[in-house]
C-alpha atoms as a PDB file:
ATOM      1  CA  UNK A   1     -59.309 -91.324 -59.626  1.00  0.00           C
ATOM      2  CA  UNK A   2     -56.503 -93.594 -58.624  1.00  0.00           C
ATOM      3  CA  UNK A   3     -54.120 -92.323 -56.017  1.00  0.00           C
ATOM      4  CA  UNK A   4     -50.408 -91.400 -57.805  1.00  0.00           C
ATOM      5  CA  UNK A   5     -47.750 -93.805 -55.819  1.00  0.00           C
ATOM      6  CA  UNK A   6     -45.409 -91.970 -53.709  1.00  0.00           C
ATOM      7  CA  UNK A   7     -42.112 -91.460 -55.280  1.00  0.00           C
ATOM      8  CA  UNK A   8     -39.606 -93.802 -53.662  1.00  0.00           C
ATOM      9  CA  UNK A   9     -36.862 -92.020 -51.588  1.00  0.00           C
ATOM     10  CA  UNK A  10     -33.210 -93.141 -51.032  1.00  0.00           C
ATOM     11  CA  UNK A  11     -31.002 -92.140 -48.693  1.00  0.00           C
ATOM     12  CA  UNK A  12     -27.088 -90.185 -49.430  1.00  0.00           C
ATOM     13  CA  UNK A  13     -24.819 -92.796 -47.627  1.00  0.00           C
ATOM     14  CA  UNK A  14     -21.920 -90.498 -49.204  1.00  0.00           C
ATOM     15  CA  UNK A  15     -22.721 -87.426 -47.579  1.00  0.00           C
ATOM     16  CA  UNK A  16     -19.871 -87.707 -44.932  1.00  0.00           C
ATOM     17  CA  UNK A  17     -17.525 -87.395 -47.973  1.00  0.00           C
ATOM     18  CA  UNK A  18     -17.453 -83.592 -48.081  1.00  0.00           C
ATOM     19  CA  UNK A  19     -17.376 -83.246 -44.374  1.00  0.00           C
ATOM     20  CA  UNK A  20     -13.992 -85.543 -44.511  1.00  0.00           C
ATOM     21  CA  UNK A  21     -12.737 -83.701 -47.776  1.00  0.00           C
ATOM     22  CA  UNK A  22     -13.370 -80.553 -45.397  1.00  0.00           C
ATOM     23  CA  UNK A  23     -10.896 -81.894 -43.007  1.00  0.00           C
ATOM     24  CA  UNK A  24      -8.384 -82.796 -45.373  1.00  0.00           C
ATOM     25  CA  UNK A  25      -8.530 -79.581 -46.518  1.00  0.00           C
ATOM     26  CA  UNK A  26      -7.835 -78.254 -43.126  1.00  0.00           C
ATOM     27  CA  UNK A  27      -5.129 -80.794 -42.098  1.00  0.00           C
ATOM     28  CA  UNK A  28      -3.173 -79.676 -45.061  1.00  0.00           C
ATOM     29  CA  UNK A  29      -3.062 -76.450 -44.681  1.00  0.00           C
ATOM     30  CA  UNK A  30      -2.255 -76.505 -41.310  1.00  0.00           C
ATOM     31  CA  UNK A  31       0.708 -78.604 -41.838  1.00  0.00           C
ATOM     32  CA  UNK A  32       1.416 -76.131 -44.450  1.00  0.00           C
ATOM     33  CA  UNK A  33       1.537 -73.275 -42.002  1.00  0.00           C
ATOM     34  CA  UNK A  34       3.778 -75.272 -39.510  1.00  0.00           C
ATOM     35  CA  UNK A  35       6.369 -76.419 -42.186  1.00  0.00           C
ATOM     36  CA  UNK A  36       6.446 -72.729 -43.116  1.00  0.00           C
ATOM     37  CA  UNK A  37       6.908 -71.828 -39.393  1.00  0.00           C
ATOM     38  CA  UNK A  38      10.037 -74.294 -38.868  1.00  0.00           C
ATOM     39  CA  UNK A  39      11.673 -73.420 -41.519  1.00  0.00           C
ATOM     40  CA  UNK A  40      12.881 -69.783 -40.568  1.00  0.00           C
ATOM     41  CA  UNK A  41      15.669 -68.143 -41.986  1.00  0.00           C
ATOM     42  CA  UNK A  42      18.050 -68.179 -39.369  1.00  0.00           C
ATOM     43  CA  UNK A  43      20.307 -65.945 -40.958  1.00  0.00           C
ATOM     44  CA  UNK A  44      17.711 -63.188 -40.776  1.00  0.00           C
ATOM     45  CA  UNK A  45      16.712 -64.130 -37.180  1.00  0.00           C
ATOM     46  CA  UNK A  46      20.111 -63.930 -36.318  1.00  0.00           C
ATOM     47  CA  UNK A  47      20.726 -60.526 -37.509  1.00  0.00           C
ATOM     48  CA  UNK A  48      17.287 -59.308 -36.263  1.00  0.00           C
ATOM     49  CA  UNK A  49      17.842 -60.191 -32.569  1.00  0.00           C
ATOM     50  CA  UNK A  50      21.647 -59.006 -32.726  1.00  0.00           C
ATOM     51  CA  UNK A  51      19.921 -55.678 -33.925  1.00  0.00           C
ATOM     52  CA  UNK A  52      17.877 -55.825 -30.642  1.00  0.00           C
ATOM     53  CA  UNK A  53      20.751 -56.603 -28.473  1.00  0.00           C
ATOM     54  CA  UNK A  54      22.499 -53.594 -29.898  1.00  0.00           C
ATOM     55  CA  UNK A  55      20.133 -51.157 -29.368  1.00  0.00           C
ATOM     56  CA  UNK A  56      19.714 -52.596 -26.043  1.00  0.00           C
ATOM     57  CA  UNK A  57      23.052 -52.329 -25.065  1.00  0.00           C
ATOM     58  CA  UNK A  58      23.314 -48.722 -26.267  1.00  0.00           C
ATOM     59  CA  UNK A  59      20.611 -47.806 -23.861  1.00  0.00           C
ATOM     60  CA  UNK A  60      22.089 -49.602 -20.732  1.00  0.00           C
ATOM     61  CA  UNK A  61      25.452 -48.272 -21.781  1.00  0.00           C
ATOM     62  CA  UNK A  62      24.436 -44.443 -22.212  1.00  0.00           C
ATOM     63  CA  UNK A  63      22.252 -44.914 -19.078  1.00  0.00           C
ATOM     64  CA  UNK A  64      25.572 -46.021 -17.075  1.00  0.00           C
ATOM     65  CA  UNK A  65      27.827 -43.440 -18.686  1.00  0.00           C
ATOM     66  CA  UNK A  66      25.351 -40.856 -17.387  1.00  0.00           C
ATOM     67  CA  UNK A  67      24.937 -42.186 -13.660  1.00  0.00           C
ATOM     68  CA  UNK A  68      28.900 -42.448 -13.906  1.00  0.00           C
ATOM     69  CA  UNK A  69      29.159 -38.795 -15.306  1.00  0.00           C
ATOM     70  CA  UNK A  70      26.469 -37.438 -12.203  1.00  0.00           C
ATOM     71  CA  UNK A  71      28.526 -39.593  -9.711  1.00  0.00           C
ATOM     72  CA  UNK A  72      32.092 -38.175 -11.004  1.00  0.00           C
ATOM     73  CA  UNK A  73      31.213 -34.988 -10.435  1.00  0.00           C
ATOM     74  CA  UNK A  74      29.703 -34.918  -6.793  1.00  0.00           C
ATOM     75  CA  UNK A  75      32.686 -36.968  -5.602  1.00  0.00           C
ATOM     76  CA  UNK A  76      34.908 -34.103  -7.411  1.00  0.00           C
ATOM     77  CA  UNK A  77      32.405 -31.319  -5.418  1.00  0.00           C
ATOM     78  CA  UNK A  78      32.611 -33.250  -2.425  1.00  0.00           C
ATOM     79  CA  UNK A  79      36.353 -33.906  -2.524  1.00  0.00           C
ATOM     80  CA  UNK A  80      36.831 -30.171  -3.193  1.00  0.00           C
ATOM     81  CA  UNK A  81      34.634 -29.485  -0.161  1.00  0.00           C
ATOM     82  CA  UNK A  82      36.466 -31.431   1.910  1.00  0.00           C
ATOM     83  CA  UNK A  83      39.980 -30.317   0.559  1.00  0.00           C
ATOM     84  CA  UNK A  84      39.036 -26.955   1.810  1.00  0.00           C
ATOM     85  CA  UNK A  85      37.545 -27.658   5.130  1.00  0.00           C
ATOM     86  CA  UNK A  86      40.917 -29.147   5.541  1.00  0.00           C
ATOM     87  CA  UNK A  87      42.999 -26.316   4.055  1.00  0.00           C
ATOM     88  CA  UNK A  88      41.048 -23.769   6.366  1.00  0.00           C
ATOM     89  CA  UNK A  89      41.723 -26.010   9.879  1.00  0.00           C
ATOM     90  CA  UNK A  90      45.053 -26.045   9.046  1.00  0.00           C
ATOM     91  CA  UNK A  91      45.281 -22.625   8.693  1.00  0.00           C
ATOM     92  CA  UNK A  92      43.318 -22.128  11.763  1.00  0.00           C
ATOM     93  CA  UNK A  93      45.757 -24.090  13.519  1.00  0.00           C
ATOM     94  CA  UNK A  94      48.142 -22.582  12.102  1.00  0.00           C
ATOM     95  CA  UNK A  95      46.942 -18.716  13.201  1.00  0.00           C
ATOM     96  CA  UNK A  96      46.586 -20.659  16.688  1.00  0.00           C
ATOM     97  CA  UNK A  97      50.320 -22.171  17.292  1.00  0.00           C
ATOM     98  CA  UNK A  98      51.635 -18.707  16.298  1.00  0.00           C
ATOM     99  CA  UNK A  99      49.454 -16.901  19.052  1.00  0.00           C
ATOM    100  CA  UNK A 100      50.775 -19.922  21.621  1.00  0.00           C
ATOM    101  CA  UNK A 101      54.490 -19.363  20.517  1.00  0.00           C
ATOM    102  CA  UNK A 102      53.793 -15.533  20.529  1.00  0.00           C
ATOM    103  CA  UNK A 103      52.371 -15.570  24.023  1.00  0.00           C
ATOM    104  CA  UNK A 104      54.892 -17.488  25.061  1.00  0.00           C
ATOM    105  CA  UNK A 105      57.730 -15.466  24.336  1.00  0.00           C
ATOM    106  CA  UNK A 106      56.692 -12.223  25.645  1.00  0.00           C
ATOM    107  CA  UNK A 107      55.630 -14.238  28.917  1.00  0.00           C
ATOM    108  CA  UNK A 108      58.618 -16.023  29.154  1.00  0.00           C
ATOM    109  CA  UNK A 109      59.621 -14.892  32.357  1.00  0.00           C
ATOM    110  CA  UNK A 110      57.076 -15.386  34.116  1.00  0.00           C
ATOM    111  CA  UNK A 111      56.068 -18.906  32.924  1.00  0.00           C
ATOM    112  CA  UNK A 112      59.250 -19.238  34.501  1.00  0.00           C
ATOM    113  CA  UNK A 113      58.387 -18.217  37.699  1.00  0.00           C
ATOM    114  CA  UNK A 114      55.453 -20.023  37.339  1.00  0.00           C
ATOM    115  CA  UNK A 115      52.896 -17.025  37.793  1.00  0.00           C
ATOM    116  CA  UNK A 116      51.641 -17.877  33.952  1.00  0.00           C
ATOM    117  CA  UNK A 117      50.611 -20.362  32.294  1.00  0.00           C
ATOM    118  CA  UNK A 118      49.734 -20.818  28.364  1.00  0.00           C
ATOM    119  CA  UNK A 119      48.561 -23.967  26.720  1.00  0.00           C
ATOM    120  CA  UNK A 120      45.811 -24.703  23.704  1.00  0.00           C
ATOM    121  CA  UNK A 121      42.350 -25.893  23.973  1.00  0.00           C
ATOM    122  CA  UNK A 122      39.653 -27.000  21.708  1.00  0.00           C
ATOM    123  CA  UNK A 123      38.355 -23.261  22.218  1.00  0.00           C
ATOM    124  CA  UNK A 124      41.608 -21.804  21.704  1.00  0.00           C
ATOM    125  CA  UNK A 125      44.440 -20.333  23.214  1.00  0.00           C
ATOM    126  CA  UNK A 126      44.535 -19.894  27.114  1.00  0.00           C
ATOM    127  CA  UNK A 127      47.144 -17.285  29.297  1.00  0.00           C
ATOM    128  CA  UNK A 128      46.370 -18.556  33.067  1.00  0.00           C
ATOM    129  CA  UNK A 129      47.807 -15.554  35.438  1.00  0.00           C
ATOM    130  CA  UNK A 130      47.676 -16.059  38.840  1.00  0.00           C
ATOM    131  CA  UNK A 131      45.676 -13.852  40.745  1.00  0.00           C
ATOM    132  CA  UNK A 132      48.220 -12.282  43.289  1.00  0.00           C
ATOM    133  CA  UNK A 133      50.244 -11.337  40.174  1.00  0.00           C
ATOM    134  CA  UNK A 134      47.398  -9.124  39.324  1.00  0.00           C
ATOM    135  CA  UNK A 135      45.517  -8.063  42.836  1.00  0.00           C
ATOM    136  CA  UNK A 136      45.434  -8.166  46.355  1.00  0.00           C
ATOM    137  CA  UNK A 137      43.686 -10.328  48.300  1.00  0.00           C
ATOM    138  CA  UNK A 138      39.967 -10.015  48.340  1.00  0.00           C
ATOM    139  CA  UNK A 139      40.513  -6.824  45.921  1.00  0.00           C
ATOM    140  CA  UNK A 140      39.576  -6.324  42.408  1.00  0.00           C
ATOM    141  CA  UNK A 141      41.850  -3.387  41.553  1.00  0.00           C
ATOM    142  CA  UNK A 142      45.222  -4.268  39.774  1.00  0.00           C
ATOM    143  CA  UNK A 143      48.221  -3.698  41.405  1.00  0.00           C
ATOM    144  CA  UNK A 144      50.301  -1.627  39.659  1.00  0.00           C
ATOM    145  CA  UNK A 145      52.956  -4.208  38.784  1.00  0.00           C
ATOM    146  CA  UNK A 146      49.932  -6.094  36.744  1.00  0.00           C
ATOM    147  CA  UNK A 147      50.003  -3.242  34.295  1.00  0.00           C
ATOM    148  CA  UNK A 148      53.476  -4.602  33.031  1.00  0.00           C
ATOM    149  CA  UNK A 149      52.338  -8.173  32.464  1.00  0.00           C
ATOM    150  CA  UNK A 150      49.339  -7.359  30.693  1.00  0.00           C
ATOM    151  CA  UNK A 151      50.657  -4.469  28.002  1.00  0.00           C
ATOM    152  CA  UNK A 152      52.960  -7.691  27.245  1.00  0.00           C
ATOM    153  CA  UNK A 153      49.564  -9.611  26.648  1.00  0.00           C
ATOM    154  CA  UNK A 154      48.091  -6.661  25.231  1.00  0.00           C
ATOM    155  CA  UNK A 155      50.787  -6.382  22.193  1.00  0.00           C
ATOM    156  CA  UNK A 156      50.529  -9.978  20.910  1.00  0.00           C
ATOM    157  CA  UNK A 157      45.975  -9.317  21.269  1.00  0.00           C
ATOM    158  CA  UNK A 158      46.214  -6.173  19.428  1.00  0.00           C
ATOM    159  CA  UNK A 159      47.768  -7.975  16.204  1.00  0.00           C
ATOM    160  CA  UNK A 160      45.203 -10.637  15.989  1.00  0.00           C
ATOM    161  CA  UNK A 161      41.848 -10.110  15.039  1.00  0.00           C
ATOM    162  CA  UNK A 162      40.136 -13.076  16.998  1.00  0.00           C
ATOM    163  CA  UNK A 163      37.627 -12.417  20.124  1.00  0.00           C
ATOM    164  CA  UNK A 164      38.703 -12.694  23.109  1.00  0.00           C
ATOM    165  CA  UNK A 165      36.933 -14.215  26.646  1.00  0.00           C
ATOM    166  CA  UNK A 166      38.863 -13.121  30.292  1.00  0.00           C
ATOM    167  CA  UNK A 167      37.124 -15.195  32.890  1.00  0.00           C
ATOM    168  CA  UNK A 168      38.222 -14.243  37.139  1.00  0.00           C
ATOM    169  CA  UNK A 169      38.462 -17.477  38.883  1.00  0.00           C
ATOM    170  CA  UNK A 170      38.473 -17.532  42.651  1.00  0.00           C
ATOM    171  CA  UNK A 171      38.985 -20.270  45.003  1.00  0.00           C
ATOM    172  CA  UNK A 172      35.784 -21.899  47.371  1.00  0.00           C
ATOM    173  CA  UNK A 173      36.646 -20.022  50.591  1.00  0.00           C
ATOM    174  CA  UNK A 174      33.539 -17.398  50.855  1.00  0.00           C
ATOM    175  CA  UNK A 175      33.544 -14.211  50.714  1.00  0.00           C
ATOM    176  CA  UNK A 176      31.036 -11.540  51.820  1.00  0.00           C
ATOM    177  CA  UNK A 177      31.603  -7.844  51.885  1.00  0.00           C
ATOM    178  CA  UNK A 178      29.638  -4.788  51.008  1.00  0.00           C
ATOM    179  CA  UNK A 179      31.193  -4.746  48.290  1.00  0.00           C
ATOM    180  CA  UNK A 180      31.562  -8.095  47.026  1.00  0.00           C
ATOM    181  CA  UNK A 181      28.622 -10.615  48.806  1.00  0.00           C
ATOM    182  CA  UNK A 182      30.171 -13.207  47.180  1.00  0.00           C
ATOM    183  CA  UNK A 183      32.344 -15.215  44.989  1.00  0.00           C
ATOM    184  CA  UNK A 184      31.040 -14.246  41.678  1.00  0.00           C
ATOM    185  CA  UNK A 185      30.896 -10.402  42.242  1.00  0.00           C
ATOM    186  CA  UNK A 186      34.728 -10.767  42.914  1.00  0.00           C
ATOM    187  CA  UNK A 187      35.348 -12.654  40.161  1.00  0.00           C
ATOM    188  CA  UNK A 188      33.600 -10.663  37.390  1.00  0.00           C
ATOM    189  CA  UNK A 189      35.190  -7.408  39.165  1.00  0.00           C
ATOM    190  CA  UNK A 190      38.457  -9.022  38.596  1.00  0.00           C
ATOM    191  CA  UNK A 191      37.683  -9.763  34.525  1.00  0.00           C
ATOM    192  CA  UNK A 192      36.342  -6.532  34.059  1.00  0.00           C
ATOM    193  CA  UNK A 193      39.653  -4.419  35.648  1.00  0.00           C
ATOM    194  CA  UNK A 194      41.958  -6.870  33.366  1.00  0.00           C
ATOM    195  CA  UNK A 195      39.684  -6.182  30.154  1.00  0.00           C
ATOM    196  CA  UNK A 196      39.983  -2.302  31.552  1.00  0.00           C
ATOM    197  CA  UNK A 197      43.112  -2.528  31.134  1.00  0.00           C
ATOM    198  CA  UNK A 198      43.804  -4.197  27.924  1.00  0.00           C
ATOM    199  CA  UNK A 199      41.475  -1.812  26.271  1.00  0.00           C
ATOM    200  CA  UNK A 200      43.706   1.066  27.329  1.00  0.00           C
ATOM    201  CA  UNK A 201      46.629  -1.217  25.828  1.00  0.00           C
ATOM    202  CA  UNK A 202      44.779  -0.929  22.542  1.00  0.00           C
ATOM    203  CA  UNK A 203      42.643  -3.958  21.752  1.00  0.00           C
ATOM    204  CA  UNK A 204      38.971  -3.281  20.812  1.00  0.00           C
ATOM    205  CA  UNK A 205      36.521  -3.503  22.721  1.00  0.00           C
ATOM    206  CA  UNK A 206      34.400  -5.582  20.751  1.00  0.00           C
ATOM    207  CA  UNK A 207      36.401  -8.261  21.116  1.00  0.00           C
ATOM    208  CA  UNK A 208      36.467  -8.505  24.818  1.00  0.00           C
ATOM    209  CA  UNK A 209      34.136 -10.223  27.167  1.00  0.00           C
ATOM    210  CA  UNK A 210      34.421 -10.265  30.876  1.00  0.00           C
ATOM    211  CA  UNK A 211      32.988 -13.538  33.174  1.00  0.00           C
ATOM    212  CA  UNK A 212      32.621 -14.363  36.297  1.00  0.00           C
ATOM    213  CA  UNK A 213      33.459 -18.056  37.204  1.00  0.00           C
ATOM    214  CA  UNK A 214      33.541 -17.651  40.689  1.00  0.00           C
ATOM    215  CA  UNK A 215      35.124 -20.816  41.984  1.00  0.00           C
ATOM    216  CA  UNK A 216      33.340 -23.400  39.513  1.00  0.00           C
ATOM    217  CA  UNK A 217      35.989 -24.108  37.255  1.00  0.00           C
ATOM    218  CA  UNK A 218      39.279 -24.743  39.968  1.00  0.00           C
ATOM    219  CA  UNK A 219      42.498 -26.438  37.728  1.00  0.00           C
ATOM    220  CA  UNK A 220      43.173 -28.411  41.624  1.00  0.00           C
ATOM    221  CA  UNK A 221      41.371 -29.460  44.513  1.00  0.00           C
ATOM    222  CA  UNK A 222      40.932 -26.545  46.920  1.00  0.00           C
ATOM    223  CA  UNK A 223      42.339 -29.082  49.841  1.00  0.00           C
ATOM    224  CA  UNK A 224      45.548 -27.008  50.473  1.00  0.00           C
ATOM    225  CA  UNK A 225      46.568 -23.282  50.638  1.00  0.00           C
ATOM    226  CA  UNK A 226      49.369 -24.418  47.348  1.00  0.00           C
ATOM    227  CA  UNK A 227      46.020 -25.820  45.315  1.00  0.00           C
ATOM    228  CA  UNK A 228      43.797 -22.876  46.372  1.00  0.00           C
ATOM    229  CA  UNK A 229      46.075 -20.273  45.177  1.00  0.00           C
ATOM    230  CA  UNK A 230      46.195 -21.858  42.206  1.00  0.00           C
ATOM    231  CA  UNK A 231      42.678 -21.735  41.575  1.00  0.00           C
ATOM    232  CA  UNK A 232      42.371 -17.925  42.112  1.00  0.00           C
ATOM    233  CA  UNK A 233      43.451 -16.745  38.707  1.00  0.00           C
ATOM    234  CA  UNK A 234      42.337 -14.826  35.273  1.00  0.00           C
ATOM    235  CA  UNK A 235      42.255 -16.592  32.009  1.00  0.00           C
ATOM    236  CA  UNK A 236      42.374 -14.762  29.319  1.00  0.00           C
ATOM    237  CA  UNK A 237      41.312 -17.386  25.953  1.00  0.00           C
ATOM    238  CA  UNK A 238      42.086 -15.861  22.274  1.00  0.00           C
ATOM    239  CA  UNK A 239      39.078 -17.622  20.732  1.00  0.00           C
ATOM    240  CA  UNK A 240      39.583 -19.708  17.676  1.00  0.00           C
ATOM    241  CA  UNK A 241      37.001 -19.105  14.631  1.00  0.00           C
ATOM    242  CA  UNK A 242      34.685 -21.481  15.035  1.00  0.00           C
ATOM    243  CA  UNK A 243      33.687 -20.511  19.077  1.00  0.00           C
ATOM    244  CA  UNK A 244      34.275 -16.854  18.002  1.00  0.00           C
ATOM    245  CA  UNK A 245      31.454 -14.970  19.658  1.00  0.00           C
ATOM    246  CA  UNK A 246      30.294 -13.254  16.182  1.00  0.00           C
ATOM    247  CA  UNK A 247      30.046 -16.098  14.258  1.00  0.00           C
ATOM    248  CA  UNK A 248      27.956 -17.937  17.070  1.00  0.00           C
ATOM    249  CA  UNK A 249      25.555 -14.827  16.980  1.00  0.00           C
ATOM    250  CA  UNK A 250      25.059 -15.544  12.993  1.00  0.00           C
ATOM    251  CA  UNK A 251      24.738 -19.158  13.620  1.00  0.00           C
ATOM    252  CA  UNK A 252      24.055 -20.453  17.064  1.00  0.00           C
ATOM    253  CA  UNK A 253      23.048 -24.283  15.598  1.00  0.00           C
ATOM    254  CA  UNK A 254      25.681 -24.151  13.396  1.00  0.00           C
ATOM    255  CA  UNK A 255      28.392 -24.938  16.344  1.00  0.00           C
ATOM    256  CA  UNK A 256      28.877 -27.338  19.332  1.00  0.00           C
ATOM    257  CA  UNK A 257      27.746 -24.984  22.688  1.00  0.00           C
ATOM    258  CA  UNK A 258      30.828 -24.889  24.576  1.00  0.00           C
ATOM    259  CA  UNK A 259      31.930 -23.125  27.568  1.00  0.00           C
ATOM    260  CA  UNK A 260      30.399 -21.556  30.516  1.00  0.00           C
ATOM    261  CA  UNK A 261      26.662 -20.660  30.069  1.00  0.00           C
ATOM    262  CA  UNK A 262      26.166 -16.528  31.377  1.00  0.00           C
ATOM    263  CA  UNK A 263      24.134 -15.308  34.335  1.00  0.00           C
ATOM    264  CA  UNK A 264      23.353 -12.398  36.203  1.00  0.00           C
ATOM    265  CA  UNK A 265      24.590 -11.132  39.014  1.00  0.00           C
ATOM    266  CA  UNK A 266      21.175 -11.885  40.659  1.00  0.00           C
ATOM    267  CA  UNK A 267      21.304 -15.206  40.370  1.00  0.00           C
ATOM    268  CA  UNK A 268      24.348 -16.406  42.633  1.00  0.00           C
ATOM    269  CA  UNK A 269      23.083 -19.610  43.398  1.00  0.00           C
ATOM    270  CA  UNK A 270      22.912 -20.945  39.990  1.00  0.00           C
ATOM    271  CA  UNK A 271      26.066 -22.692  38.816  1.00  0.00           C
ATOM    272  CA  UNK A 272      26.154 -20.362  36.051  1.00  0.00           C
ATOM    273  CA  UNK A 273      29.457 -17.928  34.986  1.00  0.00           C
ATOM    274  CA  UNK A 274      28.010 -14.276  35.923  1.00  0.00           C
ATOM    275  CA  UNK A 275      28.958 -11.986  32.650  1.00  0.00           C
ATOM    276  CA  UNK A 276      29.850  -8.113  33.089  1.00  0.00           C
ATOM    277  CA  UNK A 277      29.170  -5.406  30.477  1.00  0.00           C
ATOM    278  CA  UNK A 278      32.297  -3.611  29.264  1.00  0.00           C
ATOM    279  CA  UNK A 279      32.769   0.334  30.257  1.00  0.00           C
ATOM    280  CA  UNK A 280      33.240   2.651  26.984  1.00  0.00           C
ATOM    281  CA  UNK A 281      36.218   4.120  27.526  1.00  0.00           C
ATOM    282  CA  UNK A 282      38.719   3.725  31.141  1.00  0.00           C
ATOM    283  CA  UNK A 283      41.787   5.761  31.592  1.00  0.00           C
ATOM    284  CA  UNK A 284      44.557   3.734  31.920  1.00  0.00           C
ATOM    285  CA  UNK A 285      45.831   2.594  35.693  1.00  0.00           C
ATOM    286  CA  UNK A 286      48.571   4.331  36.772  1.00  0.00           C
END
């Protein structure tokens, strides 16, 4: 049997036709896409982003109205806070100058004489009486002229309501007696006879304090018999508020330390004001 003649076989030279018609295809519709792209309503874009910039500006606006609001009122607490610290140091000072100008006329005489002396201080409101106004030498018992001098003190005390410090000074001469072995004991007997004594005048108890200074506080060198006299004195200090005694004992970090620092009598050698307790009740001096 004869072998049947393969069938001859041509090949598609056209075949890259579709491929290119593809990417016609393609072409066109992406330049479709991009002429659709550019050609944007601006009218609508315009009103879309001003929509954004609105609601943007709302935010940021009620944000800063807020922080204003929240700032407005601490400065208005903190304004008011310091309108009354002011208020009450003026009436502090106030209370203060009428004490000095009260003190000062019922001592009037002997500010003259110079045996008294009244001036202001950070802590308050200081009467400096010379020590032989009030005692003998080397004595803590009041002479009985001293009684005069301090009812006068005792009058404008017992109308305030502040506390109230009395601190013996002495000069730096030693002394050494049975009775007094050295400067402090005389100078805390000395601030306990005037306290003594102003508590028979009236003024409570409570608010007095006797201290011993000894001679570590002198207002002059102690280089002349003048300066040395001088030195040997009692100061009596109407505290103001803020070093009042009872308010430290609330608060003790709550206001500057000022003023001597207490010790006992058993510790002479320390440069420390010796503090003596305040009898109940003492007859009055006669």
């Amino acid at each position: 049997m004869a072998r049947r003649r393969k069938r001859d076989e041509h090949d598609n030279h056209e075949r890259w036709l579709i491929s290119y018609a593809d990417f016609v295809t393609l072409l066109f519709a992406f330049f479709v896409v991009m002429y659709s792209i550019s050609s944007v309503n601006e009218g609508k874009y315009k009103t879309f982003s001003n929509s954004l910039n609105i609601a943007f500006d709302q935010s940021a606006n009620a944000s800063l109205i807020a922080n204003q609001s929240v700032q407005g009122r601490n400065k208005i607490m903190v304004d008011k806070h310091a309108a009354e610290l002011v208020e009450q140091q003026r009436r502090v000072q106030e209370q203060m100058k009428a004490v000095d100008e009260s003190l000062r006329q019922v001592m009037g005489p002997l500010i003259a004489q110079g045996m008294v002396g009244v001036h202001q201080t950070r802590r308050g409101v200081v009467v400096d009486i010379s020590a032989s106004t009030l005692f003998r030498e080397g004595e803590e018992k009041l002479q009985p002229g001293a009684q005069e001098t301090l009812q006068q003190v005792a009058i404008v005390l017992s109308r305030e309501s502040q506390s109230v410090e009395v601190e013996g000074h002495t000069d730096d001469v030693p002394i050494k007696t049975a009775q007094f072995p050295s400067n402090w004991e005389l100078s805390a007997g000395r601030a306990s006879s005037v306290v003594r004594m102003l508590v028979s005048y009236g003024v409570p108890e409570k608010r007095l304090a006797a201290v011993g200074m000894a001679a570590n506080q002198p207002v002059m060198t102690n280089d002349t018999p003048e300066h040395r006299a001088k030195n040997r004195r009692v100061s009596i200090t109407i505290l103001s508020p803020e070093f009042d005694r009872a308010v430290l004992n609330d608060d003790v970090s709550a206001l500057p330390v000022s003023g001597p620092v207490e010790a006992p009598v058993s510790e002479p050698v320390k440069p420390e004001p010796l503090k003596v307790p305040v009898p109940v009740k003492v007859p009055v001096l006669k």
